[in-house]
C-alpha atoms as a PDB file:
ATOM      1  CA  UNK A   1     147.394  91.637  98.691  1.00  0.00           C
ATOM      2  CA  UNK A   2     148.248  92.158 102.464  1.00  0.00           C
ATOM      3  CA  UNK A   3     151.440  93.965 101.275  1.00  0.00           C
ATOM      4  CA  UNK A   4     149.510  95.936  99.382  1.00  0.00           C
ATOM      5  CA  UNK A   5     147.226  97.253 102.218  1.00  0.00           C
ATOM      6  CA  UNK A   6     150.015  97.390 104.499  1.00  0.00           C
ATOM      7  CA  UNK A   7     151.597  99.770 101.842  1.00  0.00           C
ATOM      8  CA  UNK A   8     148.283 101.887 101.440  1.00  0.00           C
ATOM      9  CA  UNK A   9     147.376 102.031 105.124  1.00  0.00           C
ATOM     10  CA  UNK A  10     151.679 102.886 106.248  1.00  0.00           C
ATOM     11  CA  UNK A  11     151.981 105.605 103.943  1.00  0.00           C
ATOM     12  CA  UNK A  12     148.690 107.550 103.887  1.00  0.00           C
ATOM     13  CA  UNK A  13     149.391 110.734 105.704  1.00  0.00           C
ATOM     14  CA  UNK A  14     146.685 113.936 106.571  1.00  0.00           C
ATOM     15  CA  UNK A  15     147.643 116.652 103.883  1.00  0.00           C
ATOM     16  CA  UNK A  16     147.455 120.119 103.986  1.00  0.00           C
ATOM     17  CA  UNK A  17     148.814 121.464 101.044  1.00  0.00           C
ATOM     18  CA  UNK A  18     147.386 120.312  97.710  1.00  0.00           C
ATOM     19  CA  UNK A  19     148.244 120.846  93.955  1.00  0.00           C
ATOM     20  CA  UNK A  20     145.531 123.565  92.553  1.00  0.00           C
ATOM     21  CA  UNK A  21     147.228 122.863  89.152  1.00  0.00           C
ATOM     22  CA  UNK A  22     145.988 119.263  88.867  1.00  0.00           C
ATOM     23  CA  UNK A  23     142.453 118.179  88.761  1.00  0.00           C
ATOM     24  CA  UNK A  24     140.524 115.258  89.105  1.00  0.00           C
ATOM     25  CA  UNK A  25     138.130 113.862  86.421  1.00  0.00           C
ATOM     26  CA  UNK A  26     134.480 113.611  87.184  1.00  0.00           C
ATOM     27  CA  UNK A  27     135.083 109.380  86.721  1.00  0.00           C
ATOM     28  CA  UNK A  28     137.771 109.714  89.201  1.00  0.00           C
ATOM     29  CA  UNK A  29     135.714 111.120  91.544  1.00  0.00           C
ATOM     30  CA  UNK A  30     132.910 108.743  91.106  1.00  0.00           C
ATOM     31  CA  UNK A  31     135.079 105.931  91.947  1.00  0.00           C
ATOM     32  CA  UNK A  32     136.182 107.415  94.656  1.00  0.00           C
ATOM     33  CA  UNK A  33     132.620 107.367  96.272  1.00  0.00           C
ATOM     34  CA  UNK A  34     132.004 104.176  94.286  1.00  0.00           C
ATOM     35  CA  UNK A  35     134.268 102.402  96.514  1.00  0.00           C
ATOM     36  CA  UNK A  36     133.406 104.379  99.692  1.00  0.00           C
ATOM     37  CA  UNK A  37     130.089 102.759  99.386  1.00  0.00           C
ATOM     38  CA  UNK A  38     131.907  99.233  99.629  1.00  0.00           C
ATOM     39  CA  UNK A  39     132.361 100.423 103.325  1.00  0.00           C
ATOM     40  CA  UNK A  40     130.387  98.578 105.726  1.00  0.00           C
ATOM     41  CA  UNK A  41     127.057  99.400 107.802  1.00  0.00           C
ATOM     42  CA  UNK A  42     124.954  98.136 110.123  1.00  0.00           C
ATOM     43  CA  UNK A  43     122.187  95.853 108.508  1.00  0.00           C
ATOM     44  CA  UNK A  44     123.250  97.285 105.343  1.00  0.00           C
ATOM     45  CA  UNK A  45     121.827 100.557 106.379  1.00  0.00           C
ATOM     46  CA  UNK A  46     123.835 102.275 103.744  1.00  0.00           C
ATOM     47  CA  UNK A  47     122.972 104.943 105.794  1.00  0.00           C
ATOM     48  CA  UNK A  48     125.406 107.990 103.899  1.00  0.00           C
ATOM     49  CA  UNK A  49     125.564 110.691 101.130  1.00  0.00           C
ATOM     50  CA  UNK A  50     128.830 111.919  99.666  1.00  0.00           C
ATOM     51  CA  UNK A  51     128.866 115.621  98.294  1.00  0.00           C
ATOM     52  CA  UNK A  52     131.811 116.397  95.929  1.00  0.00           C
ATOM     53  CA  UNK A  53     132.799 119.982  96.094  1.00  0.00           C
ATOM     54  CA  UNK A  54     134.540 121.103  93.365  1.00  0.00           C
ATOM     55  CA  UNK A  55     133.261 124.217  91.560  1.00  0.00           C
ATOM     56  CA  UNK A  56     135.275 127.214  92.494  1.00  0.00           C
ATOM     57  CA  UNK A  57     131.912 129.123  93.476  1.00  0.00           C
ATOM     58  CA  UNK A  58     131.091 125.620  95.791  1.00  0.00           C
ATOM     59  CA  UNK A  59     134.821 125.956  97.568  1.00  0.00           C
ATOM     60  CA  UNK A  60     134.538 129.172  98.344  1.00  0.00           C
ATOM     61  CA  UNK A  61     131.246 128.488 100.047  1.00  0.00           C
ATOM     62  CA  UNK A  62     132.874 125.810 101.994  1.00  0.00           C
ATOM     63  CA  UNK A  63     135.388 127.407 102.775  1.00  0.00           C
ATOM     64  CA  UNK A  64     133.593 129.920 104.560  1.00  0.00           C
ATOM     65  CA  UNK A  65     131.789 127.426 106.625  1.00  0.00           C
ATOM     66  CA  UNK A  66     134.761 125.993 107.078  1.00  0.00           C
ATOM     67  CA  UNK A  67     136.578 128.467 109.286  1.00  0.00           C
ATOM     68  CA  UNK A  68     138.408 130.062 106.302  1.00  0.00           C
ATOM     69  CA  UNK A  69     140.355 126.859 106.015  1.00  0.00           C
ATOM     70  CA  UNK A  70     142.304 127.471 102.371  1.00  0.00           C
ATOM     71  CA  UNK A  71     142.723 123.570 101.537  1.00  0.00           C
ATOM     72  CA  UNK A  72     138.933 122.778 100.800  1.00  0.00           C
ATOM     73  CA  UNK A  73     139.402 125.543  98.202  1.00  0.00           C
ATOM     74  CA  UNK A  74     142.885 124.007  96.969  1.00  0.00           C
ATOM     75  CA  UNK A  75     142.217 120.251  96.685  1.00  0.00           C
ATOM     76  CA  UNK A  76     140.498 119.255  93.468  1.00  0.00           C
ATOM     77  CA  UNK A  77     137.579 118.316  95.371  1.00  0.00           C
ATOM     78  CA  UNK A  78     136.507 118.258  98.987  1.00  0.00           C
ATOM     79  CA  UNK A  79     133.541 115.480  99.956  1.00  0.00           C
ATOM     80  CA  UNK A  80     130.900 116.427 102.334  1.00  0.00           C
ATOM     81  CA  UNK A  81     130.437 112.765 104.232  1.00  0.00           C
ATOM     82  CA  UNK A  82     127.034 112.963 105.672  1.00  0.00           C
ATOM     83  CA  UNK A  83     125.351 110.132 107.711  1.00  0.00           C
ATOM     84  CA  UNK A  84     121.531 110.014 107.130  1.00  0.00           C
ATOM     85  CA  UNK A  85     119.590 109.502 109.999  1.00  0.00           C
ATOM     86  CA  UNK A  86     116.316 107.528 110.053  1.00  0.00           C
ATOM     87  CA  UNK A  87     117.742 104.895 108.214  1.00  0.00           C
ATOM     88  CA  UNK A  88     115.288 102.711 109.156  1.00  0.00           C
ATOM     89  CA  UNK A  89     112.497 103.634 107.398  1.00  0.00           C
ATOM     90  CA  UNK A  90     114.557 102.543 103.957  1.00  0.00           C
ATOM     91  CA  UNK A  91     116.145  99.558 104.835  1.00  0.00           C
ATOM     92  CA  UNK A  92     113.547  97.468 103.087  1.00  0.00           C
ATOM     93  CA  UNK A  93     114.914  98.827  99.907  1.00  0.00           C
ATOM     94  CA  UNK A  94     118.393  99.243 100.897  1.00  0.00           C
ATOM     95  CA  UNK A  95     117.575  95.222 101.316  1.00  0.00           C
ATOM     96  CA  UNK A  96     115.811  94.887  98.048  1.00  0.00           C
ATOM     97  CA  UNK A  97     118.805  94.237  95.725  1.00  0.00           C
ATOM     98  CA  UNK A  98     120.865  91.627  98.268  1.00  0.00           C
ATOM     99  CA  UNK A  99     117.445  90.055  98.199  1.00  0.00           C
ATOM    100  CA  UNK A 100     116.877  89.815  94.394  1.00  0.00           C
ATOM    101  CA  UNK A 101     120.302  88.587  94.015  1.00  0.00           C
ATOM    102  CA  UNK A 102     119.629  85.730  96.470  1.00  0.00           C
ATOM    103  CA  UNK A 103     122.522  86.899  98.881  1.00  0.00           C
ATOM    104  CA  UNK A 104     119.431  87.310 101.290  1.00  0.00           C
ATOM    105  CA  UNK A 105     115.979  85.588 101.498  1.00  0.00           C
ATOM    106  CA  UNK A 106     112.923  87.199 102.615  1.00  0.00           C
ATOM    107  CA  UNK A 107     112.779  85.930 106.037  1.00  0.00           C
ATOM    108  CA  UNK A 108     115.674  87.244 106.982  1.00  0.00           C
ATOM    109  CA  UNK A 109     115.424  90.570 105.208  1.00  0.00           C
ATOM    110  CA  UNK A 110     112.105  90.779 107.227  1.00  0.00           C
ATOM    111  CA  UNK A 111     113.839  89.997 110.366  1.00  0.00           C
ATOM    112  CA  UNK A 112     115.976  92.462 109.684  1.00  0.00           C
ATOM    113  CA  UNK A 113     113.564  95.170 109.009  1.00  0.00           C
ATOM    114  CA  UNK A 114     111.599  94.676 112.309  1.00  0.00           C
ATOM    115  CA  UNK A 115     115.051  94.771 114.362  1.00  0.00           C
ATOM    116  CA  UNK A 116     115.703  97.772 113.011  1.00  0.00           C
ATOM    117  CA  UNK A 117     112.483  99.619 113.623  1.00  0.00           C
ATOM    118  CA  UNK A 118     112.432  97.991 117.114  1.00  0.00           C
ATOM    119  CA  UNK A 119     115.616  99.325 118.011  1.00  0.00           C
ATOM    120  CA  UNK A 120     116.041 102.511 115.693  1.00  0.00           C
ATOM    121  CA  UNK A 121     111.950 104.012 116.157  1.00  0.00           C
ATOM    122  CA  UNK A 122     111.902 106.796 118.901  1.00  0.00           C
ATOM    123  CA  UNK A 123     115.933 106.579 119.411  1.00  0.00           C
ATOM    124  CA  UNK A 124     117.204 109.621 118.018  1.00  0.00           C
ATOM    125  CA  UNK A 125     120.554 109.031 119.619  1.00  0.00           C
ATOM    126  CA  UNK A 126     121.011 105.724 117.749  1.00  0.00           C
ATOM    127  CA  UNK A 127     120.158 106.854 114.757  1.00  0.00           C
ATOM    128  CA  UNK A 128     122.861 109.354 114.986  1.00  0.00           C
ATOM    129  CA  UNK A 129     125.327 107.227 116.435  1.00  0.00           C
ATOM    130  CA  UNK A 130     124.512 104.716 113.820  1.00  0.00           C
ATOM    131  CA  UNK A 131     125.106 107.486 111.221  1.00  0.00           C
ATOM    132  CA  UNK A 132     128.230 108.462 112.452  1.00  0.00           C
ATOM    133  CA  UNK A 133     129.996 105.166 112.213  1.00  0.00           C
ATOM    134  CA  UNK A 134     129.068 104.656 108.859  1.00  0.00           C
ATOM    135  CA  UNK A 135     129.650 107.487 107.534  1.00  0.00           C
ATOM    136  CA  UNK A 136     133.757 107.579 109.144  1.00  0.00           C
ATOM    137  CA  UNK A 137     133.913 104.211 108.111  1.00  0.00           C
ATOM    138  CA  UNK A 138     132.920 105.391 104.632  1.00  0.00           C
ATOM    139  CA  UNK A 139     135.530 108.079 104.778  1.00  0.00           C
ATOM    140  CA  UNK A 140     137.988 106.206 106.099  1.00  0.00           C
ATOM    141  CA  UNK A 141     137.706 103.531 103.117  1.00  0.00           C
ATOM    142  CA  UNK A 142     136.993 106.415 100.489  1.00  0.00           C
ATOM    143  CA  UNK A 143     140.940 108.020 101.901  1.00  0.00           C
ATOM    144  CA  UNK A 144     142.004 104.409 101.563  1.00  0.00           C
ATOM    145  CA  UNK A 145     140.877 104.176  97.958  1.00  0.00           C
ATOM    146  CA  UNK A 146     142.595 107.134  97.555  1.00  0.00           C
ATOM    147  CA  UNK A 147     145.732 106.455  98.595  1.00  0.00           C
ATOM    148  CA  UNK A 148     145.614 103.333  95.859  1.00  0.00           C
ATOM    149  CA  UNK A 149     144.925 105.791  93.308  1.00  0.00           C
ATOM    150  CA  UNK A 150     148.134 107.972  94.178  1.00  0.00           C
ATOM    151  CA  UNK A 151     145.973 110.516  95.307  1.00  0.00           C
ATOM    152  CA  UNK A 152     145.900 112.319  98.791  1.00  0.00           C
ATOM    153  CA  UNK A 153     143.896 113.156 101.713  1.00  0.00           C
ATOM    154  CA  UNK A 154     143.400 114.929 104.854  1.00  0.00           C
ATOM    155  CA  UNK A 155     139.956 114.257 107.094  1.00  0.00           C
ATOM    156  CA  UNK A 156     138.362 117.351 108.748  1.00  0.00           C
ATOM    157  CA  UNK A 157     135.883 118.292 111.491  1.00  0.00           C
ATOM    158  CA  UNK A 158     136.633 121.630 111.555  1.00  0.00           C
ATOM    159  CA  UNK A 159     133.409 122.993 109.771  1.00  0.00           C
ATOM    160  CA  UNK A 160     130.381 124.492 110.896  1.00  0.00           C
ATOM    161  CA  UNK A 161     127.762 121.817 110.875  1.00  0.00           C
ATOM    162  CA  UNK A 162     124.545 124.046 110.695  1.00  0.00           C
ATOM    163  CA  UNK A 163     126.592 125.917 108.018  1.00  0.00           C
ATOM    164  CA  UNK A 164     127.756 123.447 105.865  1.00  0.00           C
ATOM    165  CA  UNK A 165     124.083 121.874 106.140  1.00  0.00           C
ATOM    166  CA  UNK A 166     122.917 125.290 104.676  1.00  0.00           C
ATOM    167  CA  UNK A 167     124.947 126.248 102.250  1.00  0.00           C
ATOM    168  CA  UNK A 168     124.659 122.551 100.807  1.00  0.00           C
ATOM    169  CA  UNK A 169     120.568 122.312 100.963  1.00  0.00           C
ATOM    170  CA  UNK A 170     120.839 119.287 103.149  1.00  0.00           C
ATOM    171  CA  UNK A 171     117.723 117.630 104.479  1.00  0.00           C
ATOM    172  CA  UNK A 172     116.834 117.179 108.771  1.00  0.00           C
ATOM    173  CA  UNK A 173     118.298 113.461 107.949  1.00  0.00           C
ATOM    174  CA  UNK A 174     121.423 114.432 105.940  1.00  0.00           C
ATOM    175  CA  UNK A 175     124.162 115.074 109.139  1.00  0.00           C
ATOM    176  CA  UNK A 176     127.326 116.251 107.862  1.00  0.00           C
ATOM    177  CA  UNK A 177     129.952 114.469 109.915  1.00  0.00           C
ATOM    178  CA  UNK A 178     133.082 114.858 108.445  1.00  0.00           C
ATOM    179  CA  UNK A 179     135.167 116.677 104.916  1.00  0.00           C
ATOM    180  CA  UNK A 180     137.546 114.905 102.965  1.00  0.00           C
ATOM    181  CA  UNK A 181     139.926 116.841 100.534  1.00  0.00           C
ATOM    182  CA  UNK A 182     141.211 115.158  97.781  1.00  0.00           C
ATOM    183  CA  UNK A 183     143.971 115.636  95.185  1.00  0.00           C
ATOM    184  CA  UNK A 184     147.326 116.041  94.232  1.00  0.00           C
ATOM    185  CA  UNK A 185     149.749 117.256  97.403  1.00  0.00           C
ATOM    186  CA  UNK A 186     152.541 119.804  97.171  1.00  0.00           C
ATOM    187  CA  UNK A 187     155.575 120.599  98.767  1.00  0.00           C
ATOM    188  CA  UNK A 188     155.552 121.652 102.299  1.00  0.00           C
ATOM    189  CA  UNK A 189     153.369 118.709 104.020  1.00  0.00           C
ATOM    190  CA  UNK A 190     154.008 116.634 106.756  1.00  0.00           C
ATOM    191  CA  UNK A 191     155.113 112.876 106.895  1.00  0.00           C
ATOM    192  CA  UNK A 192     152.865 110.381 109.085  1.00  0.00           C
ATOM    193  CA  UNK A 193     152.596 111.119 112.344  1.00  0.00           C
ATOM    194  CA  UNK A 194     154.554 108.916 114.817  1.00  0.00           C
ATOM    195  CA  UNK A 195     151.378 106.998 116.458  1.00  0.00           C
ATOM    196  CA  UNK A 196     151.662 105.914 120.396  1.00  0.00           C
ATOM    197  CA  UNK A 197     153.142 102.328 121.405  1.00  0.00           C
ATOM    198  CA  UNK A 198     150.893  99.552 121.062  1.00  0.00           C
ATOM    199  CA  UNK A 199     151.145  98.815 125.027  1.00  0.00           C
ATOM    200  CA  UNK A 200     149.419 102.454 125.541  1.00  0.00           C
ATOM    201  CA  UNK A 201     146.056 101.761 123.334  1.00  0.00           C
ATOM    202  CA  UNK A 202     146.138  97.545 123.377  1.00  0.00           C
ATOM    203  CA  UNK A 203     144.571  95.278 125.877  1.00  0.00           C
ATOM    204  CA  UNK A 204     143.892  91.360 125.740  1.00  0.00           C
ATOM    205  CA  UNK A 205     141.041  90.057 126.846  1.00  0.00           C
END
């Protein structure tokens, strides 16, 4: 299993130049986001949405929110990876089925709840760091899952937020935070990146 990671993890590398002549099935994509969701969050939150572009009329509005950028138009699909803000005020269902399946019991769901409000009510900034980290570590596991799937991937922030957020009908609590393209790469695209040495970026403690 740890080879197997190792593999995924060692050989995923940001792609530019995709395939248009090979698609993706609508199942494929749904287990794509399927295991995205697998990702973790704090208390749970599930605090994410996942919009699959793939129509050609949907790319090419993407695309030009997207500073013209010609891959979200040439993978078979690009996700929008929003983080929802205000995920407090749902965590008592996001709760509900760990509680029914007696992962959780009541008291602590409760606990949970109240934390959350405490800490989460009147702290916009929270809330939107809060939906940041899930939603990259919900990327970052949906490129993983990817990669399994012999599929590739290439993460971008290069979008216009207030754009994208139009063009897509999101709501005030849907914050688009990053695009994913997906598919099938072509010629031309670079190898991983060498990263920096582990003395530059490690420290004990």
């Amino acid at each position: 299993m740890y080879d197997t990671i190792k593999h995924l993890i060692e050989t995923r590398a940001s792609v530019n130049h995709y395939d248009t002549s090979r698609d993706l099935t609508q199942h494929d994509i749904a287990e794509l986001v399927r295991l995205a969701t697998l990702a973790p969050s704090a208390y749970n939150f599930q605090n994410w949405k996942f919009i699959a572009v793939r129509s050609p009329a949907a790319k090419a509005r993407l695309k030009a929110v997207s500073y013209g950028q010609q891959k979200v138009v040439d993978a078979a699909v690009t996700f929008i990876i929003c983080g929802t803000l205000a995920a407090h005020e749902r965590l008592a269902s996001a709760l509900q089925p760990s509680l029914t399946a007696g992962i959780l019991d009541q008291a602590l769901c409760e606990t949970w709840v109240g934390m959350a409000q405490r800490s989460h009510c009147d702290n916009p900034q929270l809330q939107r760091d809060e939906a940041f980290r899930s939603a990259s570590l919900a990327a970052m596991t949906l490129m993983l899952a990817a990669q399994g799937m012999g599929l590739s991937t290439g993460s971008m922030s290069g979008f216009d937020p207030l754009g994208v957020a139009r063009e897509f009908g999101l709501a005030a609590t849907e914050v688009p935070v990053m695009l994913v393209t997906v598919g099938y790469p072509a010629p031309g695209n670079w190898p991983q990146k060498p990263r920096k040495q582990l003395a530059e970026v490690m420290a004990f403690a």
